[in-house]
Structures are given as structure tokens and as C-alpha cells.
C-alpha atoms as a PDB file:
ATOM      1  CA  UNK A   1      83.661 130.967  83.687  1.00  0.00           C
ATOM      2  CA  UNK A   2      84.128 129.032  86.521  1.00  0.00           C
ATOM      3  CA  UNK A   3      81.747 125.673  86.828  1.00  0.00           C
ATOM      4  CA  UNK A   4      79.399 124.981  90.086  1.00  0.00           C
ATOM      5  CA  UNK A   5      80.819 122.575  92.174  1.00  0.00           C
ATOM      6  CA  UNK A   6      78.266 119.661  93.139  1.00  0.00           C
ATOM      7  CA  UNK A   7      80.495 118.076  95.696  1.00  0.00           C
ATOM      8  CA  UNK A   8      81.425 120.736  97.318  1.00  0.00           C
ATOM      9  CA  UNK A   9      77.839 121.268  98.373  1.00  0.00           C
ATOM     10  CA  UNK A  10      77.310 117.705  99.202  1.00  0.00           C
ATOM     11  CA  UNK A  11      80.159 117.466 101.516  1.00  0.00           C
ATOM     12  CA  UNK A  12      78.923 121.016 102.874  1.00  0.00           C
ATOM     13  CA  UNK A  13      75.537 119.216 103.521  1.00  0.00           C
ATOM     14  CA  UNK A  14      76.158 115.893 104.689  1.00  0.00           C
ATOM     15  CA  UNK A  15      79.566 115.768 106.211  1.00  0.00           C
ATOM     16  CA  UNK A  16      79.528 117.515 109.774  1.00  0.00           C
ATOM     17  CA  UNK A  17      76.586 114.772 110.582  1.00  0.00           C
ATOM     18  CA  UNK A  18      78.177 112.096 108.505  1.00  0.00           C
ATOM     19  CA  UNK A  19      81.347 111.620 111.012  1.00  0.00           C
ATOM     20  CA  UNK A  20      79.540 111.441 114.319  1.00  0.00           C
ATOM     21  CA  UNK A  21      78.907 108.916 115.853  1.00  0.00           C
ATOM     22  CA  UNK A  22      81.306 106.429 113.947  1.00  0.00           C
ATOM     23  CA  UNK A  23      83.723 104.159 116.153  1.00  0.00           C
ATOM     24  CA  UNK A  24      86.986 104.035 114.159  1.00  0.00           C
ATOM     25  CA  UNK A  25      87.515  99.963 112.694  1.00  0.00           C
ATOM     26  CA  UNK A  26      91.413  98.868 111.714  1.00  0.00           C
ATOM     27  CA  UNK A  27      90.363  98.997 107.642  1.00  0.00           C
ATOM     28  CA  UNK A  28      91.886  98.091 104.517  1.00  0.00           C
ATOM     29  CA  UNK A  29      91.111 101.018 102.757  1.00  0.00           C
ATOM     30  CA  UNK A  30      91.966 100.433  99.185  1.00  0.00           C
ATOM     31  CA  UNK A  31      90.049  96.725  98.507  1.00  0.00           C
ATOM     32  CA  UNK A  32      90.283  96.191  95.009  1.00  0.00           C
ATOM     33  CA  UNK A  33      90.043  92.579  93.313  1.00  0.00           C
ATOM     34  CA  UNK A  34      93.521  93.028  92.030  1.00  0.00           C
ATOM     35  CA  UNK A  35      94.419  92.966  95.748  1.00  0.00           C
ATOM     36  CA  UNK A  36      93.022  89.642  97.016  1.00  0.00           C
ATOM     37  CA  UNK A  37      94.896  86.414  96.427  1.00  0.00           C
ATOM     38  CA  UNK A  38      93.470  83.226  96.753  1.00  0.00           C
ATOM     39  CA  UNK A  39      95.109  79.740  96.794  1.00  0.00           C
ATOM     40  CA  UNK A  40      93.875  76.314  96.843  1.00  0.00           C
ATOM     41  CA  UNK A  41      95.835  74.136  98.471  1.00  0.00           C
ATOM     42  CA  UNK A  42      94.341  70.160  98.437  1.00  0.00           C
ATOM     43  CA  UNK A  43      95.508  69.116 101.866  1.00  0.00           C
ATOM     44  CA  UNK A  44      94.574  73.044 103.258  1.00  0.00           C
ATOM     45  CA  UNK A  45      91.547  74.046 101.306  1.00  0.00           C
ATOM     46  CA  UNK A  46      91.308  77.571 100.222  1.00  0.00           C
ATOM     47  CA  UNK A  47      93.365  80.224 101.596  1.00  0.00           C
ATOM     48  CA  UNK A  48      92.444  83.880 100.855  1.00  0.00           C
ATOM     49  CA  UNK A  49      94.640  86.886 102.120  1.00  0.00           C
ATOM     50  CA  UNK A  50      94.553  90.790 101.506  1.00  0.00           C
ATOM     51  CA  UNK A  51      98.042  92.699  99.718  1.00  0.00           C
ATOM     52  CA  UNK A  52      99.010  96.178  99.831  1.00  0.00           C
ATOM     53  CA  UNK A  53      98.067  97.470 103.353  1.00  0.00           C
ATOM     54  CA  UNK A  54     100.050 100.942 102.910  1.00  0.00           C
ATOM     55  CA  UNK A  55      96.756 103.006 103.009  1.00  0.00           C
ATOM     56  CA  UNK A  56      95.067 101.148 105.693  1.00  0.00           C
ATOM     57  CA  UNK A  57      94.472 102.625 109.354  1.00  0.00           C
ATOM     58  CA  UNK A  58      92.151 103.377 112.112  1.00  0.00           C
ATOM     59  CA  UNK A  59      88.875 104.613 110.262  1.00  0.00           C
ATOM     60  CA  UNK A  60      85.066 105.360 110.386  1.00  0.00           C
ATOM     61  CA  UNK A  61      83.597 101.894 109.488  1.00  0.00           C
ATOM     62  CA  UNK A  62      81.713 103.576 106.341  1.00  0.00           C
ATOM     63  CA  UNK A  63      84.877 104.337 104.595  1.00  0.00           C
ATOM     64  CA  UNK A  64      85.500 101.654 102.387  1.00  0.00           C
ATOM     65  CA  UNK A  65      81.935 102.534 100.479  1.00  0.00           C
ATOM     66  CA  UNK A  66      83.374 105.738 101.138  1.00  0.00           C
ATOM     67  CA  UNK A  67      86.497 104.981  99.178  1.00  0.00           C
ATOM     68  CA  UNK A  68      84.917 103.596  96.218  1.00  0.00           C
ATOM     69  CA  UNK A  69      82.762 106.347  95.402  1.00  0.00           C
ATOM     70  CA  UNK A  70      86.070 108.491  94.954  1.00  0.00           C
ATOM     71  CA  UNK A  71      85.604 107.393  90.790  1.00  0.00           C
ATOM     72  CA  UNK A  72      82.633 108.610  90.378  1.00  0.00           C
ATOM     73  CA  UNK A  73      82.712 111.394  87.823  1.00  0.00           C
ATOM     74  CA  UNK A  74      81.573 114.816  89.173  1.00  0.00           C
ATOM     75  CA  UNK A  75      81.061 116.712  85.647  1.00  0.00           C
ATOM     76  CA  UNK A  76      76.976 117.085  87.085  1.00  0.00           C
ATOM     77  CA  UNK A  77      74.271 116.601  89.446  1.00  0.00           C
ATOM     78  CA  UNK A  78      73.530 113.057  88.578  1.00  0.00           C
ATOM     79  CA  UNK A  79      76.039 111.997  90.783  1.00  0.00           C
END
């Protein structure tokens, strides 16, 4: 028996009027904490910079909150 599928009818719902309207922003795309590196320097201060830019690109400014709901378990409707 094949199981409902929960996001499939939220993207059916909410996605056509989700993507207007967005202007596309040069993003990341896959922030993580293991990504940001931060050094302290004493004559410099602190210098932070971003790693690992191979999934970054032109898009809709929502996506990285976007992006990090791609974990979230789908098994039910809680979600």
C-alpha cells in the first residue's frame, strides 16, 4: 500500500505563489557551522569567511530557510 504524500500536497499548495515575486540574491546555499571559519588575529581582530561555495548561485532570497528545512522528516503531517 502506497503511503500519502504530505509534501507533495504542500508544494502543490504553496509553491506556484511561493516563487513570485522574489528578486534572485547571489546565496550561499548550503550554510552550515562546519562551513564558517573564524580567526583571531591580535593586530587584525577577528576575521570570519564562508568555505565550500560549489552549491551557491543566483536564488530567491528565502532559500536558505528554504534549504534547511530539507531535514525535516516527512513520515506525517506534523511537519
Amino acid at each position: 500500500m502506497k503511503k500519502h504524500s504530505f509534501q507533495t500536497d504542500l508544494y502543490e499548495r504553496n509553491l506556484q505563489r511561493t516563487l513570485v515575486g522574489y528578486k534572485p540574491v547571489f546565496r550561499h546555499s548550503d550554510l552550515q557551522r562546519k562551513k564558517v571559519i573564524v580567526y583571531r588575529d591580535t593586530s587584525q581582530g577577528l576575521t570570519v569567511g564562508l568555505i565550500d561555495w560549489e552549491e551557491a548561485g543566483w536564488l530567491p532570497d528565502f532559500w536558505e530557510s528554504f534549504t534547511a528545512l530539507q531535514g525535516v522528516q516527512w513520515d506525517n503531517d506534523w511537519s
